[in-house]
N, C-alpha and C. Protein backbone atom coordinates (compact mmCIF):
# COMPACT_ATOMS: atom_id res chain seq x y z
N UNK A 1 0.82 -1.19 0.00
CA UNK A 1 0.00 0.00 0.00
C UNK A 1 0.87 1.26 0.00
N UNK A 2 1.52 1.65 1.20
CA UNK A 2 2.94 2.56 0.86
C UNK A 2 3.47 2.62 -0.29
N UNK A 3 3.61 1.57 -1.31
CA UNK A 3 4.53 1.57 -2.42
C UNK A 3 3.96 2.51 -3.38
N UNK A 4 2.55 1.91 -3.46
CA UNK A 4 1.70 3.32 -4.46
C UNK A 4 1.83 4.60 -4.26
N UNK A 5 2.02 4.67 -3.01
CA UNK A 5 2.30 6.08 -3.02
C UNK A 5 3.92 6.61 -3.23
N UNK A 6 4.62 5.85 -2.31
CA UNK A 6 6.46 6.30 -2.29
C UNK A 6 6.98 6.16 -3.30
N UNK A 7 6.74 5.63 -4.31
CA UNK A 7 7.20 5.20 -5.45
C UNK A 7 7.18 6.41 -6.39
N UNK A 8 5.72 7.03 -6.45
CA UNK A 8 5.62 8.43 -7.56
C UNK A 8 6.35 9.65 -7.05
N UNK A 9 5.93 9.44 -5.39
CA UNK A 9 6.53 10.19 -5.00
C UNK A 9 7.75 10.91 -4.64
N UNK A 10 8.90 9.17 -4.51
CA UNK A 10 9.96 9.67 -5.06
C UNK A 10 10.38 10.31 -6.25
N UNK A 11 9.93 9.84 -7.39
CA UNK A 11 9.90 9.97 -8.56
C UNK A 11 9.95 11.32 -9.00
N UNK A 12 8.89 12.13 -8.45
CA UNK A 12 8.67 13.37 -9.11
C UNK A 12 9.62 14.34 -8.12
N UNK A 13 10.14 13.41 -6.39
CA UNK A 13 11.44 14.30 -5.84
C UNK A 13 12.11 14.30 -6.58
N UNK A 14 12.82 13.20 -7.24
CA UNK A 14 14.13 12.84 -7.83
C UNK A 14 14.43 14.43 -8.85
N UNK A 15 13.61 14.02 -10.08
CA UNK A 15 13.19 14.67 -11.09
C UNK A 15 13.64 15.81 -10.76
N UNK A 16 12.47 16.82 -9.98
CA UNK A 16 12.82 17.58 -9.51
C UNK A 16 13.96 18.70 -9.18
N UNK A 17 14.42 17.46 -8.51
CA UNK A 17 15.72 17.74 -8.01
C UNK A 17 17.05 17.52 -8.60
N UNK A 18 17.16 16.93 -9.31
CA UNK A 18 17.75 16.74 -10.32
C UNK A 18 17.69 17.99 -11.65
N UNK A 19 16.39 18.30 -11.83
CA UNK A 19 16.52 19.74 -13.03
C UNK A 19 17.14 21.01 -12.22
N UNK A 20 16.83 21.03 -10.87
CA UNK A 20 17.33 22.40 -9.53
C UNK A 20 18.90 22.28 -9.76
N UNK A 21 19.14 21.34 -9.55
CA UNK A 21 20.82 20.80 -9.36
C UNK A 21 21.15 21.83 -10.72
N UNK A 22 20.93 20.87 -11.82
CA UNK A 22 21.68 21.15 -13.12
C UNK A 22 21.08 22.82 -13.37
N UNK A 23 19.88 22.88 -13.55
CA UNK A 23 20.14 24.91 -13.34
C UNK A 23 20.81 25.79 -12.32
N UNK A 24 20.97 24.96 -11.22
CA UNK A 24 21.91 26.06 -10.16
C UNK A 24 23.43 25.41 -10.34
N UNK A 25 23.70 24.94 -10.39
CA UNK A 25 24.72 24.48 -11.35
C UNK A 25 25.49 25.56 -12.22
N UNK A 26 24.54 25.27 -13.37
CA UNK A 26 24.93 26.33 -14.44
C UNK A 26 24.85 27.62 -14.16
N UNK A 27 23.73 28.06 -13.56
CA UNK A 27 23.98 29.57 -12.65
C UNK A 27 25.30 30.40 -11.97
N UNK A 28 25.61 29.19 -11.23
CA UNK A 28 26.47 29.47 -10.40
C UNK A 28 28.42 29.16 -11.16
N UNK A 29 28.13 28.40 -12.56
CA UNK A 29 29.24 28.34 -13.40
C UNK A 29 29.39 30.17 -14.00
N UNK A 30 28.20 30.32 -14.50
CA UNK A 30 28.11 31.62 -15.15
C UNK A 30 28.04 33.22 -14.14
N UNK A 31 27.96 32.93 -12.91
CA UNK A 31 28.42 33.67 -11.94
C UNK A 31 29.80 33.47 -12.00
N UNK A 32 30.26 32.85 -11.53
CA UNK A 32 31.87 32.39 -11.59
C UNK A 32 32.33 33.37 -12.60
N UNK A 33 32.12 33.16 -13.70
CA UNK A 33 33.07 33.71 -14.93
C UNK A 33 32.52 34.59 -15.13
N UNK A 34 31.90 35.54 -14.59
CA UNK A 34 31.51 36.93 -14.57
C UNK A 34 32.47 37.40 -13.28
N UNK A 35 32.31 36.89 -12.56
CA UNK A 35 33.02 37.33 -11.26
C UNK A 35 34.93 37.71 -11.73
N UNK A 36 35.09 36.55 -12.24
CA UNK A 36 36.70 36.77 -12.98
C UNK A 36 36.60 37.66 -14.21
N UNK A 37 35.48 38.39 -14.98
CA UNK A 37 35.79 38.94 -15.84
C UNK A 37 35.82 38.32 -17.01
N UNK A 38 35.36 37.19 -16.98
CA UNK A 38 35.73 36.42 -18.75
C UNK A 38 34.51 36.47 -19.25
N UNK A 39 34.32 36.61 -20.49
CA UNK A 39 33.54 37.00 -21.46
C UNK A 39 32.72 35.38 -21.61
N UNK A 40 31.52 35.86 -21.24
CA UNK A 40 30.92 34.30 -21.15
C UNK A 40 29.80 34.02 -22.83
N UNK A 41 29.82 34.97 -23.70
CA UNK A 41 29.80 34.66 -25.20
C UNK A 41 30.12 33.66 -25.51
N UNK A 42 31.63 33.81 -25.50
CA UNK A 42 32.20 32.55 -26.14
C UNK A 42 32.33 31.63 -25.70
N UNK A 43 31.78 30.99 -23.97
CA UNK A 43 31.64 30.15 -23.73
C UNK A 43 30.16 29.14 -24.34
N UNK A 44 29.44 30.35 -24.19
CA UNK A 44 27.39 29.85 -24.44
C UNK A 44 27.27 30.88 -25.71
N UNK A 45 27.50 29.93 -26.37
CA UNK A 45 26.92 30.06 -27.89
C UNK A 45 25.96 29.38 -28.57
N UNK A 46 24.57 29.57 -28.06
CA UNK A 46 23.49 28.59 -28.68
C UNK A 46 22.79 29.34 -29.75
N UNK A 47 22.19 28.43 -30.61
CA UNK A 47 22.01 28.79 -31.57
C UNK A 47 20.23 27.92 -31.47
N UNK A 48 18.91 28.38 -31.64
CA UNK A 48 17.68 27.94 -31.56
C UNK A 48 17.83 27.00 -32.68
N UNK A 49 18.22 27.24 -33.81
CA UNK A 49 17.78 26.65 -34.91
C UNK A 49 18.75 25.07 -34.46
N UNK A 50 19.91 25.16 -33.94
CA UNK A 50 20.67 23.79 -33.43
C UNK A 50 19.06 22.76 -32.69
N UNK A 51 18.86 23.61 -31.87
CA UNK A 51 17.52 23.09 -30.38
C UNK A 51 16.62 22.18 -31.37
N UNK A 52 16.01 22.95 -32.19
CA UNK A 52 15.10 22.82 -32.73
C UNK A 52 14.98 21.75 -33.79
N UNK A 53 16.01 21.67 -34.53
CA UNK A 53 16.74 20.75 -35.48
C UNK A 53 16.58 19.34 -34.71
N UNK A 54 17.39 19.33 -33.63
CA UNK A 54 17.78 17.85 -32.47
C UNK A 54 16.22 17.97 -32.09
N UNK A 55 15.33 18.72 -31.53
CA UNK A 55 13.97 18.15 -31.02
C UNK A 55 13.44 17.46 -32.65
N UNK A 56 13.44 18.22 -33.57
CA UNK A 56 12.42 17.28 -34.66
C UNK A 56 12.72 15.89 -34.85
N UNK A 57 14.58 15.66 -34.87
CA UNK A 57 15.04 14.47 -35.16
C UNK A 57 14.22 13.18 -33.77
N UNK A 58 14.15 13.93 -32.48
CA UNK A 58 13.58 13.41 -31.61
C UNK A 58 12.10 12.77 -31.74
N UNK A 59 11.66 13.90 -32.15
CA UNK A 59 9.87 13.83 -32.46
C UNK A 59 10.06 12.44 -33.96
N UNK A 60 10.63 12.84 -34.57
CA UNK A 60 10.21 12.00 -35.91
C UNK A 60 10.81 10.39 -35.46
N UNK A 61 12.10 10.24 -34.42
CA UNK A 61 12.62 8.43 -34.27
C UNK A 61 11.33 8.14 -33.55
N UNK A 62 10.58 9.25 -32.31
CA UNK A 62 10.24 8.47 -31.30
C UNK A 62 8.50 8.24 -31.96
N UNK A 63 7.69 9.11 -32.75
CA UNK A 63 6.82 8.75 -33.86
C UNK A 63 6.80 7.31 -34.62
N UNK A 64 8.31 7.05 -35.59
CA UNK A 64 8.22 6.19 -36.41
C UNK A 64 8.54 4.78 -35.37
N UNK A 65 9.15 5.22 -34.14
CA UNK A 65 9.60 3.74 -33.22
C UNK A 65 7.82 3.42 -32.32
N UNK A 66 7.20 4.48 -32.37
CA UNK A 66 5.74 4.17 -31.69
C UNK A 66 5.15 3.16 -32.55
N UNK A 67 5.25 4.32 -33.88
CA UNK A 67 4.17 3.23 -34.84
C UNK A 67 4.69 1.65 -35.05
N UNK A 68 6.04 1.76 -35.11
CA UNK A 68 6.48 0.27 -35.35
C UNK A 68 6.27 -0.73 -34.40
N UNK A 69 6.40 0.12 -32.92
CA UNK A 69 6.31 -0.54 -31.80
C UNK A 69 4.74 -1.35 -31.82
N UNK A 70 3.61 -0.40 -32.26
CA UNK A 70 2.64 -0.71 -32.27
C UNK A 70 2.30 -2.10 -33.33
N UNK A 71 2.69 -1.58 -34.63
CA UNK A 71 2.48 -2.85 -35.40
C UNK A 71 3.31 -3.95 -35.00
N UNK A 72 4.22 -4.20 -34.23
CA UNK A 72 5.10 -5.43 -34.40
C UNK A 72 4.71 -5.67 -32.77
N UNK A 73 4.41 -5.13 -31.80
CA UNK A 73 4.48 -5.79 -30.73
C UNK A 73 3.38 -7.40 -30.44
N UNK A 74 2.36 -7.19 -31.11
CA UNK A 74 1.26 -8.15 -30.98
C UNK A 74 2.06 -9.18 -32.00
N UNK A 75 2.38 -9.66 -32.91
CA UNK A 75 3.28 -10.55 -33.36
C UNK A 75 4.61 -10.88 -32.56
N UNK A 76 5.56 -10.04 -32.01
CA UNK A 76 6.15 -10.50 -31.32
C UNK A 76 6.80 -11.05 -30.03
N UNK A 77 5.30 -10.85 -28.96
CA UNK A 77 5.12 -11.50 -27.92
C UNK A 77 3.44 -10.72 -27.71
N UNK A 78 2.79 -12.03 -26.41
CA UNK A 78 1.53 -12.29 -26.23
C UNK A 78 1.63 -11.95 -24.72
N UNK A 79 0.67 -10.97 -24.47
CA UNK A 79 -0.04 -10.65 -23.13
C UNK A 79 0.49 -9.29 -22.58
N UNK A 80 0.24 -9.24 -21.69
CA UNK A 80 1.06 -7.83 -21.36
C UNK A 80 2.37 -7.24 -21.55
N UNK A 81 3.23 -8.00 -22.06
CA UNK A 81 4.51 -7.85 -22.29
C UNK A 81 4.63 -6.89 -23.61
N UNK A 82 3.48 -6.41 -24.27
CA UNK A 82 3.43 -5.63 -25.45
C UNK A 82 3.82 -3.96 -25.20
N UNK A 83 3.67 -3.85 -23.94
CA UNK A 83 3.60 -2.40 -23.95
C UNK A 83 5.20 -1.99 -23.63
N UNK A 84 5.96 -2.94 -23.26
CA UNK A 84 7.44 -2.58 -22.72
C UNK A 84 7.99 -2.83 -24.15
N UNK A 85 7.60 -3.61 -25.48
CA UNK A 85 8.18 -3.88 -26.82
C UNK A 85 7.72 -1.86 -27.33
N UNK A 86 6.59 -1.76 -27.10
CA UNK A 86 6.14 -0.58 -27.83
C UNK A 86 7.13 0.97 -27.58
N UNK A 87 7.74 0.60 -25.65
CA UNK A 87 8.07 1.72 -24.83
C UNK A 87 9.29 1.57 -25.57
N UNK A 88 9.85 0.34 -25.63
CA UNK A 88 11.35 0.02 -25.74
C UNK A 88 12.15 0.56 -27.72
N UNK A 89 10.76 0.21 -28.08
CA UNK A 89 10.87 0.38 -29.98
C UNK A 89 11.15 2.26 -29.41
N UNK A 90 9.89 3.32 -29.06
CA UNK A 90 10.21 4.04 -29.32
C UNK A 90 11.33 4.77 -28.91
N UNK A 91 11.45 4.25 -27.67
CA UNK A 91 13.21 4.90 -26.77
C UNK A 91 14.25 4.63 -27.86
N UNK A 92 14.49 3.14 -28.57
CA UNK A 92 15.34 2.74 -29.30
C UNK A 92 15.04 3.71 -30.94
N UNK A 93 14.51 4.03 -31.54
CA UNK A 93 13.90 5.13 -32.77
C UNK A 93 14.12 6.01 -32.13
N UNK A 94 14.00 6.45 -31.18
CA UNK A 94 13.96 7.92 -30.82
C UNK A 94 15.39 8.52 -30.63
N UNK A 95 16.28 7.47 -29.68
CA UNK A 95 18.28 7.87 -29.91
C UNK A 95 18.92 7.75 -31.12
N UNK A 96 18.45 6.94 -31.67
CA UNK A 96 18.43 6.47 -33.04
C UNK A 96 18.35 7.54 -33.62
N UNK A 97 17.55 8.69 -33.65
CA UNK A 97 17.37 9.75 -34.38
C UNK A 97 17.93 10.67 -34.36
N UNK A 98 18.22 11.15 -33.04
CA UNK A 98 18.91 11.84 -32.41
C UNK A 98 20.54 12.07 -32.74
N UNK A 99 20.98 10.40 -32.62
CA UNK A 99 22.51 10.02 -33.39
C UNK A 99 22.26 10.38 -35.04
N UNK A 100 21.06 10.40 -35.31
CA UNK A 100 21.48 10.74 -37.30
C UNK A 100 21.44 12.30 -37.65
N UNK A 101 20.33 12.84 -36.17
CA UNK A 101 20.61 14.22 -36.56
C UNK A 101 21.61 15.40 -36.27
N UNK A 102 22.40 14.67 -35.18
CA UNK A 102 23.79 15.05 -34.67
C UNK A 102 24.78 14.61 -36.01
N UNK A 103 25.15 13.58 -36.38
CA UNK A 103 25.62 13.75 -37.85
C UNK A 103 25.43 14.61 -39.08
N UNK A 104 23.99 14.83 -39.51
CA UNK A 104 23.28 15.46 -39.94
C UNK A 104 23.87 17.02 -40.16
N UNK A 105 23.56 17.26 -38.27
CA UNK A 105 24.15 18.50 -38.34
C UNK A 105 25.44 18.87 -38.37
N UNK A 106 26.37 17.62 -38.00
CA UNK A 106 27.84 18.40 -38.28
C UNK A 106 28.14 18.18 -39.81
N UNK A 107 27.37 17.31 -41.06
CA UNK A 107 27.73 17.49 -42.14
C UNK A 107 27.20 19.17 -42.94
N UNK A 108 26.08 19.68 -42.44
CA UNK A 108 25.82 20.83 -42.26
C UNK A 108 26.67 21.84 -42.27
N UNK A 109 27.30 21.74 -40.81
CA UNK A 109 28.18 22.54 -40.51
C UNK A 109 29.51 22.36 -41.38
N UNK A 110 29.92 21.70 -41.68
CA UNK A 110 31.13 21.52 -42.56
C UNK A 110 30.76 22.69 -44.12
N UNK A 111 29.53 22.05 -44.21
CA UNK A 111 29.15 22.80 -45.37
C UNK A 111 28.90 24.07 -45.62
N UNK A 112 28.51 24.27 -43.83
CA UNK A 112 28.53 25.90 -43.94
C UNK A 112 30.06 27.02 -44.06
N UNK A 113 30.87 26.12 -43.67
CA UNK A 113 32.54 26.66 -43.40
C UNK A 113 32.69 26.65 -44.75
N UNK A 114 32.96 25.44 -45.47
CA UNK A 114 33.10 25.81 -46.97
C UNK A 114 32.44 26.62 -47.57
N UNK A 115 31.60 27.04 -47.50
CA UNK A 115 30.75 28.51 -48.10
C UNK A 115 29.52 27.34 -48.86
N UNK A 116 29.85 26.48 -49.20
CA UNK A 116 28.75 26.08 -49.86
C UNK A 116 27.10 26.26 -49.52
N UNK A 117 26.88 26.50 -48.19
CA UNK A 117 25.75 26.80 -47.64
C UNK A 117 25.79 28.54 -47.47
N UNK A 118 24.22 29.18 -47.65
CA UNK A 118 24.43 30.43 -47.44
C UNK A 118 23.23 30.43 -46.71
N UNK A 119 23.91 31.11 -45.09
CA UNK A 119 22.64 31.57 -44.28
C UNK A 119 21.97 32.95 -44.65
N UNK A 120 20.81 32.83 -44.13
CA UNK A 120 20.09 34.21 -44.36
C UNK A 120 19.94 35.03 -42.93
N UNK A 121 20.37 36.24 -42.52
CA UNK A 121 20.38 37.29 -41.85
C UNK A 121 19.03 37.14 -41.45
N UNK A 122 18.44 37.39 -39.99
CA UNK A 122 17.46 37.89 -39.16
C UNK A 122 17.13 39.32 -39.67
């Protein structure tokens, strides 16, 4: 009876606490190098269109690993064991994607150094 409950409940501590960590973390990196004077530009150089690029590659493995998950799990095992084939297809499609669009983008980037690519100005 406890378990139903301690169980989520750790869960959503962990979590939690774990995203606090890694933003005060980084807070307190970027305090640092303000405090010494270093130009923190050239440390944090993000770029949206990078973000955005890696979420689609995300959205489209963990989509095409659902649907597959869905059609192939009932053929390849019987009873409840379908829904951990379905969870497991899309986790596996979804890094999967992730690794092609990290390639993706550094063939990109190569292309942009050679001039062959031309960005367009905001």
């Amino acid at each position: 009876m406890a378990e139903d409950i301690l169980i989520p409940l750790f869960f959503f501590v962990f979590t939690f606490l774990s995203i606090f960590i890694y933003v005060n973390s980084g807070h307190r990196e970027r305090m640092a190098l303000i405090e010494r004077g270093v130009d923190t530009n050239k440390f944090y150089k993000r770029s949206v269109k990078n973000h955005l690029f890696k979420f689609g590659f995300l959205l489209i493995g963990s989509g095409l690993g659902l649907l597959l998950g869905m059609i192939f799990a009932p053929w390849l095992v019987y009873g409840d064991f379908q829904i951990g084939v379905i969870i497991s297809s899309t986790l596996f499609f979804g890094g999967a994607f992730i690794i092609i669009g990290y390639f993706v983008e550094i063939k990109l980037e190569k292309k942009k150094i050679e001039g062959k690519i031309v960005e367009l100005e905001d």
